[in-house]
PDB file of N, CA and C in Angstrom:
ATOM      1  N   UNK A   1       0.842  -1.178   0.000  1.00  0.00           N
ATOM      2  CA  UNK A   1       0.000   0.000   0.000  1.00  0.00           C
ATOM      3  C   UNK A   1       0.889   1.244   0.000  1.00  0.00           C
ATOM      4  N   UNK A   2       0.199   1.898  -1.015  1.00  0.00           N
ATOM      5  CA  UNK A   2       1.356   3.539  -0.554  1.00  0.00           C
ATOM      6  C   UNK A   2       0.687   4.185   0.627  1.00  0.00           C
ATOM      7  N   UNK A   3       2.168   5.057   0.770  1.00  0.00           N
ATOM      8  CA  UNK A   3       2.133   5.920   1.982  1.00  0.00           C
ATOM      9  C   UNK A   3       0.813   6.525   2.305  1.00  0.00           C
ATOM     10  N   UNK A   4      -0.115   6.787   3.361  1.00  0.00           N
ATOM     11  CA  UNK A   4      -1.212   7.664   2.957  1.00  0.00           C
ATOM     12  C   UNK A   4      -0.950   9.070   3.284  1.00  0.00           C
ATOM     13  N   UNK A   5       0.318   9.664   3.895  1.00  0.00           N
ATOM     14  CA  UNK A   5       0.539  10.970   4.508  1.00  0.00           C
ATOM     15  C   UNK A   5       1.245  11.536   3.129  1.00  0.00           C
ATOM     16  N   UNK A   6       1.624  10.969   2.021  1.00  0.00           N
ATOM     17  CA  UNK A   6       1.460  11.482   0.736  1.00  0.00           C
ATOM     18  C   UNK A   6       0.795  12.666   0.317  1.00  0.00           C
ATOM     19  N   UNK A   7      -0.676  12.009   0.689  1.00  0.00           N
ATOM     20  CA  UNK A   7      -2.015  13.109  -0.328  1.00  0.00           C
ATOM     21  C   UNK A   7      -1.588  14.235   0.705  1.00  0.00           C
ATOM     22  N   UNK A   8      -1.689  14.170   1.967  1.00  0.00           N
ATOM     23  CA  UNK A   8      -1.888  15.982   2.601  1.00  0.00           C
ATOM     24  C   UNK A   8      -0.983  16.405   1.665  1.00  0.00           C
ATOM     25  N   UNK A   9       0.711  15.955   1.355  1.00  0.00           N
ATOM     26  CA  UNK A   9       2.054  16.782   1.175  1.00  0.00           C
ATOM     27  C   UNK A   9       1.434  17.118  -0.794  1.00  0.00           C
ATOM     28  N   UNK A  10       1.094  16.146  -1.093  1.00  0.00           N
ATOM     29  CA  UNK A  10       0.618  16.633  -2.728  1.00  0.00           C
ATOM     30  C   UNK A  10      -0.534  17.183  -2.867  1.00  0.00           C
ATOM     31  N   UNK A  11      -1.427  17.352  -2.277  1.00  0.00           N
ATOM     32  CA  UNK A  11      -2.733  18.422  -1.842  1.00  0.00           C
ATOM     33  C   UNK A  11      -1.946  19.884  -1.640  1.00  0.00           C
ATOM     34  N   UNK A  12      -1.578  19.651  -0.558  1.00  0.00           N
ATOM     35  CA  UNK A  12      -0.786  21.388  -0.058  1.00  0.00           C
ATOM     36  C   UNK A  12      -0.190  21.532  -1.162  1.00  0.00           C
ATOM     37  N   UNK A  13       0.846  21.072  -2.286  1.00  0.00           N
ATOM     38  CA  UNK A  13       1.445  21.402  -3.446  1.00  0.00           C
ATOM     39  C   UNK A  13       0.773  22.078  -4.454  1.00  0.00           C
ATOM     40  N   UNK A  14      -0.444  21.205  -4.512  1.00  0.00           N
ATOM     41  CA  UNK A  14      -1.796  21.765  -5.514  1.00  0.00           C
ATOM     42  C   UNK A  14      -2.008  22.775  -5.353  1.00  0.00           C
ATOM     43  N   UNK A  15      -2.527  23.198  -3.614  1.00  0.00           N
ATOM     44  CA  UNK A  15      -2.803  24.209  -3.358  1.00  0.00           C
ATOM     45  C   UNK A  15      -1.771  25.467  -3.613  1.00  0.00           C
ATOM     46  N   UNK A  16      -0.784  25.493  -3.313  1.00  0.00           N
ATOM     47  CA  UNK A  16       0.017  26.273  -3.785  1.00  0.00           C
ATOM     48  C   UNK A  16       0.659  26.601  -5.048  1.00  0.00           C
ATOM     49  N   UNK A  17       0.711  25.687  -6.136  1.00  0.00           N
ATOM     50  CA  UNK A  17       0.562  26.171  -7.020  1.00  0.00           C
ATOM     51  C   UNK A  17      -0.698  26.423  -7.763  1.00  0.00           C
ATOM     52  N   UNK A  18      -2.240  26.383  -6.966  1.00  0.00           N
ATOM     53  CA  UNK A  18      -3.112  27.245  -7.607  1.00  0.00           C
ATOM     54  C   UNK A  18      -3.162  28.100  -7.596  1.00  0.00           C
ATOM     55  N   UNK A  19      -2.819  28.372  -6.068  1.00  0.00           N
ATOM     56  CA  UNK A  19      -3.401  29.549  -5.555  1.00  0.00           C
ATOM     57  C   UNK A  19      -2.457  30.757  -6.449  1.00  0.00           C
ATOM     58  N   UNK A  20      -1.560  30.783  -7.244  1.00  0.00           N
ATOM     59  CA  UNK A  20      -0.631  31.069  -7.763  1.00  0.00           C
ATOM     60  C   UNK A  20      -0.920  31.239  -9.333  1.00  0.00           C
ATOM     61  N   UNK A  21      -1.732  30.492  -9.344  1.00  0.00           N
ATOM     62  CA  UNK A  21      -2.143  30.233 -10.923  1.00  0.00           C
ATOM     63  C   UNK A  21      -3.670  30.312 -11.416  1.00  0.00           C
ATOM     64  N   UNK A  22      -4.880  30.692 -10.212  1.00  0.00           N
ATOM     65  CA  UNK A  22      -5.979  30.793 -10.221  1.00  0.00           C
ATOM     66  C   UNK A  22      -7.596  30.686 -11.577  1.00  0.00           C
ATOM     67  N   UNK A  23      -6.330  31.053 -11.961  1.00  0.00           N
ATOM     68  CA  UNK A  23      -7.398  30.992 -13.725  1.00  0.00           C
ATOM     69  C   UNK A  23      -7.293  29.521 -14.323  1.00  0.00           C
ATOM     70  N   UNK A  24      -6.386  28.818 -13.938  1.00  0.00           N
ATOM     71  CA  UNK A  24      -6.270  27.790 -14.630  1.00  0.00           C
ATOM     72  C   UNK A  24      -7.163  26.579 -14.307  1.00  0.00           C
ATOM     73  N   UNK A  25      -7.968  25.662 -14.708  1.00  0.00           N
ATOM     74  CA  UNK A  25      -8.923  24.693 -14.001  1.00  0.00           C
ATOM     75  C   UNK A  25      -7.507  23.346 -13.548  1.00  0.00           C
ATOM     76  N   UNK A  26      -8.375  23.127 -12.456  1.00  0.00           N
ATOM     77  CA  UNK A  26      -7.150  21.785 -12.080  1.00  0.00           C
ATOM     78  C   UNK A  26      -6.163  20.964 -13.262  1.00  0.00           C
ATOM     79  N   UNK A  27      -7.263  20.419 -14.338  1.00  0.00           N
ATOM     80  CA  UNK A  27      -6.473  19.485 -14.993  1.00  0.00           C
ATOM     81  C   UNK A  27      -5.214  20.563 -16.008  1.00  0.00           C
ATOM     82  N   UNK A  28      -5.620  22.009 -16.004  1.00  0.00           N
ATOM     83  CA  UNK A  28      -4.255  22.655 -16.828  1.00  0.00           C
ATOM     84  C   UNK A  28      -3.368  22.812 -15.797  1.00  0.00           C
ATOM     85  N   UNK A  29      -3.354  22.848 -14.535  1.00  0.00           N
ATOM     86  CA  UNK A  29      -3.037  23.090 -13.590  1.00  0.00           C
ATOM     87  C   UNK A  29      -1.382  21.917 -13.601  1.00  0.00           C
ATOM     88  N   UNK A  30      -2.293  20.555 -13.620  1.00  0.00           N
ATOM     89  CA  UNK A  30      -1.890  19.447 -13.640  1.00  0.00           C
ATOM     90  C   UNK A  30      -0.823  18.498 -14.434  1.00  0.00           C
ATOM     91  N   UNK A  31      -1.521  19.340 -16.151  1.00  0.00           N
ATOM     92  CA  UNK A  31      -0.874  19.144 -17.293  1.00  0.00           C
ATOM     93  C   UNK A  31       0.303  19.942 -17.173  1.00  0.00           C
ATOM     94  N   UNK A  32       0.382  21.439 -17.378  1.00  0.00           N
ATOM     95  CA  UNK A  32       0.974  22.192 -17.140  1.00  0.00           C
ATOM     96  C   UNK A  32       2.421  21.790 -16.233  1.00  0.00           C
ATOM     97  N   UNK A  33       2.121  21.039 -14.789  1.00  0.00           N
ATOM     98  CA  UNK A  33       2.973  20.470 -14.207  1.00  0.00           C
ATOM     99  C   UNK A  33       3.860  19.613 -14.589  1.00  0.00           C
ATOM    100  N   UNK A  34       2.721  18.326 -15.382  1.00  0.00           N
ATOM    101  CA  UNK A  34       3.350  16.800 -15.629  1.00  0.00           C
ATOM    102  C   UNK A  34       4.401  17.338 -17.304  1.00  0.00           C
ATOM    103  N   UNK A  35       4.003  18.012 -17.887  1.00  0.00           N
ATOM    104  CA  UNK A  35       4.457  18.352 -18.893  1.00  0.00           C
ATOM    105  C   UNK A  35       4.432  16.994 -19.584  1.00  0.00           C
ATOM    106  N   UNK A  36       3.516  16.055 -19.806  1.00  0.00           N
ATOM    107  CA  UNK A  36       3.654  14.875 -20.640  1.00  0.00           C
ATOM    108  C   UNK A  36       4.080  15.164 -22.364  1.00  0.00           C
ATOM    109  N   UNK A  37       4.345  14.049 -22.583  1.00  0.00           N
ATOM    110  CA  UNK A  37       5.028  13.839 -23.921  1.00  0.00           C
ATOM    111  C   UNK A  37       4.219  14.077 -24.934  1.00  0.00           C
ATOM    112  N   UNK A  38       2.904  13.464 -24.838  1.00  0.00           N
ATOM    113  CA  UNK A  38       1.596  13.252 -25.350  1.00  0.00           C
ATOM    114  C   UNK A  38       0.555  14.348 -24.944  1.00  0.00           C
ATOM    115  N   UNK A  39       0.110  15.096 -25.608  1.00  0.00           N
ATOM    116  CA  UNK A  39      -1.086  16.045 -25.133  1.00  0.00           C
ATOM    117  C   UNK A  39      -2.058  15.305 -24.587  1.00  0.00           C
ATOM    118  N   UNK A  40      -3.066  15.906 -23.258  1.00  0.00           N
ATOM    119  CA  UNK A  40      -4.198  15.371 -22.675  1.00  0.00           C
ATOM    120  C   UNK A  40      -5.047  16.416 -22.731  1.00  0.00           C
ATOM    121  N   UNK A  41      -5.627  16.079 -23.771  1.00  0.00           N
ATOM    122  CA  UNK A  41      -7.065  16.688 -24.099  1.00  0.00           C
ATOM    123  C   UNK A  41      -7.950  16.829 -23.201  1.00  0.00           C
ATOM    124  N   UNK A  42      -8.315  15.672 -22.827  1.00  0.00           N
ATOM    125  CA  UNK A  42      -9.361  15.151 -21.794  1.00  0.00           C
ATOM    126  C   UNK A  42      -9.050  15.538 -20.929  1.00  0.00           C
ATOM    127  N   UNK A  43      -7.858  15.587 -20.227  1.00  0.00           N
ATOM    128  CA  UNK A  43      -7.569  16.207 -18.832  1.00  0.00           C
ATOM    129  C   UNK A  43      -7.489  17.772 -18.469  1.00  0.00           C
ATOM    130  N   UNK A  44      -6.702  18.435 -19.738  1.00  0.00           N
ATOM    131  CA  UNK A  44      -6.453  19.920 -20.084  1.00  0.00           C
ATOM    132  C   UNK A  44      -7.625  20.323 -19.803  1.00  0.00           C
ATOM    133  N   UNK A  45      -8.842  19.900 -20.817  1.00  0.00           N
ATOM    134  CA  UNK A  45      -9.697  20.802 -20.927  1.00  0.00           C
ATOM    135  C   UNK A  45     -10.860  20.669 -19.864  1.00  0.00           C
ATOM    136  N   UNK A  46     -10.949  19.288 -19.123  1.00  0.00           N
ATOM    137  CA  UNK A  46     -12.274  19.495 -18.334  1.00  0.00           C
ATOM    138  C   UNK A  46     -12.509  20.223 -17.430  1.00  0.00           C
ATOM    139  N   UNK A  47     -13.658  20.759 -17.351  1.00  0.00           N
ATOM    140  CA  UNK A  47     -14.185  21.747 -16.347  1.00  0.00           C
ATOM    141  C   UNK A  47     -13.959  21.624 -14.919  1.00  0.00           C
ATOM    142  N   UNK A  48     -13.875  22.574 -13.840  1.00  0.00           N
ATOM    143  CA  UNK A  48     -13.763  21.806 -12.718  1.00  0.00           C
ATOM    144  C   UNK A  48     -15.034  21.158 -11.825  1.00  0.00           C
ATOM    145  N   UNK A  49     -16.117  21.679 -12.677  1.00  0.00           N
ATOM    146  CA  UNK A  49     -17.282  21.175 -11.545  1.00  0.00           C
ATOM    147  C   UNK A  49     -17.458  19.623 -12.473  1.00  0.00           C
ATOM    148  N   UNK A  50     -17.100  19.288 -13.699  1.00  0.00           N
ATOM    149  CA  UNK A  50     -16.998  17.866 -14.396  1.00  0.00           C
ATOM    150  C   UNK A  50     -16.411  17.073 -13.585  1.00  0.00           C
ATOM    151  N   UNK A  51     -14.970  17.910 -13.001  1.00  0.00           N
ATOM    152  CA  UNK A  51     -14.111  16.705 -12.119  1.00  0.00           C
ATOM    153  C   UNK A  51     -14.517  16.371 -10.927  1.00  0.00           C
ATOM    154  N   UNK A  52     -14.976  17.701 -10.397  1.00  0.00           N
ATOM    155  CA  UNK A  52     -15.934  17.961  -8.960  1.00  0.00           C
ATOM    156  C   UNK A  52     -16.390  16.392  -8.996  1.00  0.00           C
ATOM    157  N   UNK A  53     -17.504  16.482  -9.971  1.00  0.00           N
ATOM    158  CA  UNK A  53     -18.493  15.346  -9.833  1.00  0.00           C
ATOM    159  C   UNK A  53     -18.062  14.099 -10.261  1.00  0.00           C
ATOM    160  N   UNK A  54     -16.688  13.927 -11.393  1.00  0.00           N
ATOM    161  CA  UNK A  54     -16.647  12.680 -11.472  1.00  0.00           C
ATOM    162  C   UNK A  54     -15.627  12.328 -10.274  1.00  0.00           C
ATOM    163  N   UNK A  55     -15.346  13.010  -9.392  1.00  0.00           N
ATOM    164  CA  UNK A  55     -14.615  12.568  -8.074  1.00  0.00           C
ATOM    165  C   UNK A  55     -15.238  11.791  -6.963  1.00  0.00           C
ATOM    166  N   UNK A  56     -16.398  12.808  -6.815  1.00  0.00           N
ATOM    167  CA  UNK A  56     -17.145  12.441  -6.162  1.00  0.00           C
ATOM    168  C   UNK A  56     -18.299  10.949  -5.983  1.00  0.00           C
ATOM    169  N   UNK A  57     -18.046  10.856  -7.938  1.00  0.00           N
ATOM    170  CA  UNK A  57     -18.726   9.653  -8.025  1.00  0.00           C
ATOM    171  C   UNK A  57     -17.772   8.351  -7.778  1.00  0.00           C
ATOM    172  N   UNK A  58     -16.748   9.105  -8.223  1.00  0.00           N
ATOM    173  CA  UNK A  58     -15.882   8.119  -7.784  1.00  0.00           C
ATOM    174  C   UNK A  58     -15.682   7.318  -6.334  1.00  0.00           C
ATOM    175  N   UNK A  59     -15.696   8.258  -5.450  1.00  0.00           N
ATOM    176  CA  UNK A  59     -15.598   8.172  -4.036  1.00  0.00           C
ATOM    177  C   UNK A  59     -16.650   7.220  -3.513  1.00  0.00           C
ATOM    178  N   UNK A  60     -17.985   7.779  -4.096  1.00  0.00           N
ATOM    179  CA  UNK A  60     -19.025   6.996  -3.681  1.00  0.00           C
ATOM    180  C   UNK A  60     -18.861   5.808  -4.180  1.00  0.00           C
ATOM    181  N   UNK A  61     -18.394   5.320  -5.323  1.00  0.00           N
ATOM    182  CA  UNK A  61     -18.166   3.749  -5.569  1.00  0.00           C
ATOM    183  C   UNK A  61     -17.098   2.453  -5.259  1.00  0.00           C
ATOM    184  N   UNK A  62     -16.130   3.816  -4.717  1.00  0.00           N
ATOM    185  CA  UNK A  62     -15.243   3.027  -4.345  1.00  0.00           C
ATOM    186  C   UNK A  62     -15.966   2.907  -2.157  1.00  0.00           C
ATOM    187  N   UNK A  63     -16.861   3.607  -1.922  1.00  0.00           N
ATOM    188  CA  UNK A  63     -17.437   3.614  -0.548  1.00  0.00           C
ATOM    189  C   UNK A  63     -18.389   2.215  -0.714  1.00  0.00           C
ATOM    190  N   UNK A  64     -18.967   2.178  -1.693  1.00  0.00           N
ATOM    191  CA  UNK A  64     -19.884   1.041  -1.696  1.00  0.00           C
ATOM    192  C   UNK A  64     -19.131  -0.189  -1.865  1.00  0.00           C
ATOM    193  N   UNK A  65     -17.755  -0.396  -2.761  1.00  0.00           N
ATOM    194  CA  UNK A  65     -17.029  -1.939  -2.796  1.00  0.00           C
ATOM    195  C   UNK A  65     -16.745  -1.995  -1.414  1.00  0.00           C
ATOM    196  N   UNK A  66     -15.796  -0.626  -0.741  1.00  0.00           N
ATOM    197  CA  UNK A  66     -15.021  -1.225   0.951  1.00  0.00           C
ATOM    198  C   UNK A  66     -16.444  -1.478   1.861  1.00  0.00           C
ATOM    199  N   UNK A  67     -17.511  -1.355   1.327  1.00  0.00           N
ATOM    200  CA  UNK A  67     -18.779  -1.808   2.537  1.00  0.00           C
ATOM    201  C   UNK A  67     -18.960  -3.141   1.938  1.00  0.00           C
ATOM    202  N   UNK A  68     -18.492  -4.029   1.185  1.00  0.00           N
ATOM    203  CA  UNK A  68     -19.251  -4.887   0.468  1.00  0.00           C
ATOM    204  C   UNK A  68     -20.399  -5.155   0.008  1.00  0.00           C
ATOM    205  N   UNK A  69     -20.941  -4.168  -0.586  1.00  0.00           N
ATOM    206  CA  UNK A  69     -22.299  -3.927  -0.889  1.00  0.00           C
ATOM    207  C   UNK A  69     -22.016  -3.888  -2.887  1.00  0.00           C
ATOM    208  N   UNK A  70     -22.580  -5.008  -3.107  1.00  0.00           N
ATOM    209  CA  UNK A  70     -22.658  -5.294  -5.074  1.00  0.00           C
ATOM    210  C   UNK A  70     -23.084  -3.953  -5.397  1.00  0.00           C
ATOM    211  N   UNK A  71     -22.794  -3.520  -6.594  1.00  0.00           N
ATOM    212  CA  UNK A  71     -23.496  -2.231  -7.160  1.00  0.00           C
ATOM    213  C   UNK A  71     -25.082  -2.804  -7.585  1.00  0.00           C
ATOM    214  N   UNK A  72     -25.992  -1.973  -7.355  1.00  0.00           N
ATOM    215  CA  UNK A  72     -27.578  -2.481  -7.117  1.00  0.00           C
ATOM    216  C   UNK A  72     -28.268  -3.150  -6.357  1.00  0.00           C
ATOM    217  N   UNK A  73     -27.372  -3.730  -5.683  1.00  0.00           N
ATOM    218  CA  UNK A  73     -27.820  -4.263  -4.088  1.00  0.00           C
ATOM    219  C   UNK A  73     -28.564  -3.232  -3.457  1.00  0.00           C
ATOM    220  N   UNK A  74     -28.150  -2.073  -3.031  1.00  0.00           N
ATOM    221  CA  UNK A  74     -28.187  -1.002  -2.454  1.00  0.00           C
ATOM    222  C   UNK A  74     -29.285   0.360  -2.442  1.00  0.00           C
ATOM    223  N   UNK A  75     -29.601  -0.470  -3.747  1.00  0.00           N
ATOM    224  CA  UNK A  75     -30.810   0.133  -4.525  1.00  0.00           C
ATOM    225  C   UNK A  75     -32.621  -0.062  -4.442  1.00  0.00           C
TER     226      UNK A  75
END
């Protein structure tokens, strides 16, 4: 398993270079950083309330596998 005291130290990083860079939505934020080889379209350009929510959905599904609850069980 990786470290989990990781995310605070790469969170606070984020934060500081937004707060620095404010206009930019996370994923240019991100790109901008990684400087990949390959352009990311998909990442560059999405909105932040897109990521908002696909985070969030994320979260919630990965909340429902660690309960052991099948997807539609629940439903």
């Amino acid at each position: 398993m990786r470290e989990p005291a990781r995310i605070d130290d790469v969170l606070a990083a984020i934060r500081l270079a937004w707060v620095e860079s404010p206009d930019l939505r996370l994923g240019q934020l991100l790109v901008n950083a990684i400087r990949p080889k390959e352009p990311c379209p998909e990442v560059f350009y999405v909105e932040d309330d897109q990521l908002l929510a696909a985070l969030q959905a994320m979260a919630a599904r990965v909340q429902v596998v660690k309960a052991g609850v099948a997807p539609g069980e629940g439903e």
